[in-house]
C-alpha atoms as a PDB file:
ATOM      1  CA  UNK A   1       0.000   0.000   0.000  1.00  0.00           C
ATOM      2  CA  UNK A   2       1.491   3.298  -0.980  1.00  0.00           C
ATOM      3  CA  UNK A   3       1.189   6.330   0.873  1.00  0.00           C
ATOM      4  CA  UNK A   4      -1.468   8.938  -0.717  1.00  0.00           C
ATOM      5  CA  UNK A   5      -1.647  12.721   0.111  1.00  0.00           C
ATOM      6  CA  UNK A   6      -5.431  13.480   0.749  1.00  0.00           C
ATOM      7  CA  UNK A   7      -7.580  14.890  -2.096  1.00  0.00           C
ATOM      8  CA  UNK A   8      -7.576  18.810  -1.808  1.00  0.00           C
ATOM      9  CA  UNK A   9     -10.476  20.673  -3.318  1.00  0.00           C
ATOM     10  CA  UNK A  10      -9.429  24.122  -3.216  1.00  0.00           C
ATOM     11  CA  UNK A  11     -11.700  26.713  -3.201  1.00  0.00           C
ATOM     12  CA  UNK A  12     -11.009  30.489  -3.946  1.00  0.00           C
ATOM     13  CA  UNK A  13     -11.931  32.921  -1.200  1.00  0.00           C
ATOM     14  CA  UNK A  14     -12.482  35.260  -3.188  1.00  0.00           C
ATOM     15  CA  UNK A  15     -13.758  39.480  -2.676  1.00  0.00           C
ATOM     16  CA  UNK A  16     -15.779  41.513  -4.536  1.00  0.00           C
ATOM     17  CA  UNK A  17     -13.399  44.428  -5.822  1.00  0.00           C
ATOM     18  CA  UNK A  18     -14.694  47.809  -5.559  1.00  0.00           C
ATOM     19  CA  UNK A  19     -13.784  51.061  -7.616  1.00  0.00           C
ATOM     20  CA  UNK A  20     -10.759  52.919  -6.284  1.00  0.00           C
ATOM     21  CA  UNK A  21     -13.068  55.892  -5.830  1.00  0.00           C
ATOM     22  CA  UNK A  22     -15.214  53.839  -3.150  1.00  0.00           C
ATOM     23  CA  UNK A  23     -12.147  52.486  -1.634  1.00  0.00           C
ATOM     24  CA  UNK A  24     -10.725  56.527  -1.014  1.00  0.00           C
ATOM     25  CA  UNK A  25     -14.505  57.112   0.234  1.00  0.00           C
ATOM     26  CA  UNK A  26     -14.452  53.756   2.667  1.00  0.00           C
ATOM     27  CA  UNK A  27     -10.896  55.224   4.067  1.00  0.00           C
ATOM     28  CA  UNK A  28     -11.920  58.724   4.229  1.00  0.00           C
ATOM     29  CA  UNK A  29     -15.259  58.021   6.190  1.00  0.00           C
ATOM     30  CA  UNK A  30     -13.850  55.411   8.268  1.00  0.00           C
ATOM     31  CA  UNK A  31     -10.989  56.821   9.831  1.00  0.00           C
ATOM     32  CA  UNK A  32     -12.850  60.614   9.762  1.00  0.00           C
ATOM     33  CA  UNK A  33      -9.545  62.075   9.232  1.00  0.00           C
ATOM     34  CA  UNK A  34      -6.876  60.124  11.224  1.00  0.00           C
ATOM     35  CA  UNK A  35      -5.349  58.077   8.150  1.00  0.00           C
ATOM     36  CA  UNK A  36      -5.611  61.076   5.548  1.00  0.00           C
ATOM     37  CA  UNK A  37      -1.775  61.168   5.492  1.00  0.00           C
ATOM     38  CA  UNK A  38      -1.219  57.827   4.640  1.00  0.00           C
ATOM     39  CA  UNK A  39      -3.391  55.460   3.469  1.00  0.00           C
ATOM     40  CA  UNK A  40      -6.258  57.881   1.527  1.00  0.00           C
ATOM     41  CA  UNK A  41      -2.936  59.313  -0.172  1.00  0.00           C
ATOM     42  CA  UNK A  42      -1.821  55.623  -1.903  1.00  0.00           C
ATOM     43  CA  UNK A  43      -5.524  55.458  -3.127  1.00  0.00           C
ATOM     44  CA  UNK A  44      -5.070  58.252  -4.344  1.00  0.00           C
ATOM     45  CA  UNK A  45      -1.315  57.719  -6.285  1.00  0.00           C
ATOM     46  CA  UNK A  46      -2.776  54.512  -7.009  1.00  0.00           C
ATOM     47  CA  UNK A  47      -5.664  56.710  -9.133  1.00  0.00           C
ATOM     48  CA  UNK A  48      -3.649  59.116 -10.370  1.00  0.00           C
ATOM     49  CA  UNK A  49      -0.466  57.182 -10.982  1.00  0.00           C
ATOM     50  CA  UNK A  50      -2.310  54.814 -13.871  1.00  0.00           C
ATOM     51  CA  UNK A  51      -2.260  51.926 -11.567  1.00  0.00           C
ATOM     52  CA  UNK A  52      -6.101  51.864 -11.080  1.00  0.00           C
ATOM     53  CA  UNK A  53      -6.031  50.817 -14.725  1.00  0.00           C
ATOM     54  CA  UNK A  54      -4.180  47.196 -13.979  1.00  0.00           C
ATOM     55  CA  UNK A  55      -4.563  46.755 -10.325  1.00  0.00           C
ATOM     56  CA  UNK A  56      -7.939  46.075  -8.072  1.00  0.00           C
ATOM     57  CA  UNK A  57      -8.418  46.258  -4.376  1.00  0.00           C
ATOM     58  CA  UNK A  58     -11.223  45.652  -1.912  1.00  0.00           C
ATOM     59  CA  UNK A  59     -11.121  46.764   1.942  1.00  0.00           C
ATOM     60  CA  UNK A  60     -11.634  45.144   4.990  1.00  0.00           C
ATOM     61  CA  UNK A  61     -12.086  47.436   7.719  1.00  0.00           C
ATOM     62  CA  UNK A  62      -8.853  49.359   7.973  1.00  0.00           C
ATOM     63  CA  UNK A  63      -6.693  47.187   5.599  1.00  0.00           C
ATOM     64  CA  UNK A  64      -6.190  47.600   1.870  1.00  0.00           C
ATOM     65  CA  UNK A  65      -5.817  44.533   0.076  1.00  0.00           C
ATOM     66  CA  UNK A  66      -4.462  45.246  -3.855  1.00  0.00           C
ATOM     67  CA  UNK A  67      -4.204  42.427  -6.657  1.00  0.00           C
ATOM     68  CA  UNK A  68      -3.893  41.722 -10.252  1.00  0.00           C
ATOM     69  CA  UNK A  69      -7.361  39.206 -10.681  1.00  0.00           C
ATOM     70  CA  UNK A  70     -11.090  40.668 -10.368  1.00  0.00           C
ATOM     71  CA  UNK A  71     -12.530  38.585  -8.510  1.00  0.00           C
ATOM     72  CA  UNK A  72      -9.591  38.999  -6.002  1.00  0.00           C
ATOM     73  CA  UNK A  73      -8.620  36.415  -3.880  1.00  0.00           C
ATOM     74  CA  UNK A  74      -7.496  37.515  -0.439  1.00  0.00           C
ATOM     75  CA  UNK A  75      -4.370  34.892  -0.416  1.00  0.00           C
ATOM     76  CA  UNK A  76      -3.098  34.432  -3.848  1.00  0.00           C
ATOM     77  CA  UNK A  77      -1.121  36.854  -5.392  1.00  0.00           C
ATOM     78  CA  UNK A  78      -2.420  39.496  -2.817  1.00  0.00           C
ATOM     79  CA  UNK A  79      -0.825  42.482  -0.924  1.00  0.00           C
ATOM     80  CA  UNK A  80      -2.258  43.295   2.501  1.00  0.00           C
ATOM     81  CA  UNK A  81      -1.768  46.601   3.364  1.00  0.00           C
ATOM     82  CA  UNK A  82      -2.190  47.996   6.673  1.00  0.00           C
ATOM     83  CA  UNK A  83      -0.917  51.563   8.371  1.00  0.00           C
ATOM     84  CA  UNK A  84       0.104  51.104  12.088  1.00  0.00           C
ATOM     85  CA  UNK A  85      -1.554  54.886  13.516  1.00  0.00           C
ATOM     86  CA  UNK A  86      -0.519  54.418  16.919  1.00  0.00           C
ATOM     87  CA  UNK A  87       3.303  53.339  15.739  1.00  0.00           C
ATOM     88  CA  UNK A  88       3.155  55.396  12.892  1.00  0.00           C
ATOM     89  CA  UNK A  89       4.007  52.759   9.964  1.00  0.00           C
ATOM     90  CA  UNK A  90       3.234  50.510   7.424  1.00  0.00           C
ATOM     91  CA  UNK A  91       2.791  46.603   7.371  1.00  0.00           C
ATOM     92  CA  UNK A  92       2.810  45.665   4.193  1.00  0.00           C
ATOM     93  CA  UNK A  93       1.964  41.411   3.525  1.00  0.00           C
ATOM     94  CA  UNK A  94       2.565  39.529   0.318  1.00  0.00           C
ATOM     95  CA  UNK A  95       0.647  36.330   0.127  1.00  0.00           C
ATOM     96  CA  UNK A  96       1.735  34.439  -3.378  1.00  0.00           C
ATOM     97  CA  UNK A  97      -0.094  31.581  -3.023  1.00  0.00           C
ATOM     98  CA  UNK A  98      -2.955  29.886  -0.718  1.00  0.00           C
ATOM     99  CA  UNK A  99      -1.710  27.322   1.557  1.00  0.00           C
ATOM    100  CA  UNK A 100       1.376  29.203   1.458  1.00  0.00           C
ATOM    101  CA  UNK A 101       2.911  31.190   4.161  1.00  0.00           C
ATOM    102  CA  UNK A 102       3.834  34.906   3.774  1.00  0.00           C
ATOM    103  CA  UNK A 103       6.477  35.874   0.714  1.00  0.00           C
ATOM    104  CA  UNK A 104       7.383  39.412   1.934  1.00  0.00           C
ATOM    105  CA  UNK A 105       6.788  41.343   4.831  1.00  0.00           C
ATOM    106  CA  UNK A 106       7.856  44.431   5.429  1.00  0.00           C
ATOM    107  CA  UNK A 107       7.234  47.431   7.932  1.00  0.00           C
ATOM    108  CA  UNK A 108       8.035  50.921   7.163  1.00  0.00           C
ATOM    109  CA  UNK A 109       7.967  54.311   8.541  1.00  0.00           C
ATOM    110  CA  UNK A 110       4.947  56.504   7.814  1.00  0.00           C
ATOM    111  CA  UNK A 111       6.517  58.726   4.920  1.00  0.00           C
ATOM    112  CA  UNK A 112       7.626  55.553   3.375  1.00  0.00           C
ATOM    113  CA  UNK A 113       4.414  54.265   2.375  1.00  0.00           C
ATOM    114  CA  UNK A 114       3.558  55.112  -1.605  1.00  0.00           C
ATOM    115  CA  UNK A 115       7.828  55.037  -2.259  1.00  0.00           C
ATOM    116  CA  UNK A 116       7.988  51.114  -0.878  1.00  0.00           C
ATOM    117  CA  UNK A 117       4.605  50.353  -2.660  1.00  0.00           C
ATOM    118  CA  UNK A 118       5.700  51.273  -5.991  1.00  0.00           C
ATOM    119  CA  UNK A 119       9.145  49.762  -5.431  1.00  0.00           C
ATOM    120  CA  UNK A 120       6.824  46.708  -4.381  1.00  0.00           C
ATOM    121  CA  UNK A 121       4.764  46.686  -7.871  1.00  0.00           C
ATOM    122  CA  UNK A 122       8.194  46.924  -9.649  1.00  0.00           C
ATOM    123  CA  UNK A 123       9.723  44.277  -8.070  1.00  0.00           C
ATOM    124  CA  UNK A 124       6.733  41.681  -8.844  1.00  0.00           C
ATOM    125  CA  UNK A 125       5.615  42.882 -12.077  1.00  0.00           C
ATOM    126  CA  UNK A 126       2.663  44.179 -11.881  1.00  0.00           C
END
């Protein structure tokens, strides 16, 4: 008898993108004012910069989550993007694959953010 990995059915767990304009207005009303340095300002790069027109994103509470897919799927080929307020940075999570742990993870200061996310974009491709 020969040893047999189980069957996996994998299933996507997957998110409804939403426009970048709803994700500046989620960020905006959320925080009421507290994260308008940081986060509300990627959005916004992200809109102006042309990379609305290639990448999508969805929120979840205070986190941004960008891809490359619509649908987007929270752990495969996803960046989770988070801004620390109380210790003033950015976590920024790379998840290639699902079932896979973490590629990149990085922490920044809070004037770092949009400079390491577009170095980020470079560096995979997108």
């Amino acid at each position: 008898m020969t040893d047999r990995k189980p069957i996996y059915n994998y299933r996507p767990q997957t998110a409804k993108v939403r426009s970048w304009d709803d994700i500046e207005e989620h960020f905006t009303k959320w925080f009421q004012g507290q994260y308008l340095d940081n986060i509300v300002l990627l959005v916004k790069h992200i809109k102006i910069s042309g990379l609305a027109q290639r990448l999508f994103g969805y929120t979840s509470m205070d986190k941004l989550v960008v891809g490359i897919y619509n649908p987007l799927e929270w752990n495969r080929e996803a960046l989770h993007i988070e801004f620390d307020f109380k210790g003033q940075k950015w976590v920024f999570k790379y998840y290639p694959k699902p079932n896979e742990p973490v590629e990149f993870e990085r922490q920044y200061p809070a004037d770092k953010g949009i400079e390491n996310f577009d170095n980020f974009i470079k560096m995979v491709k997108w």
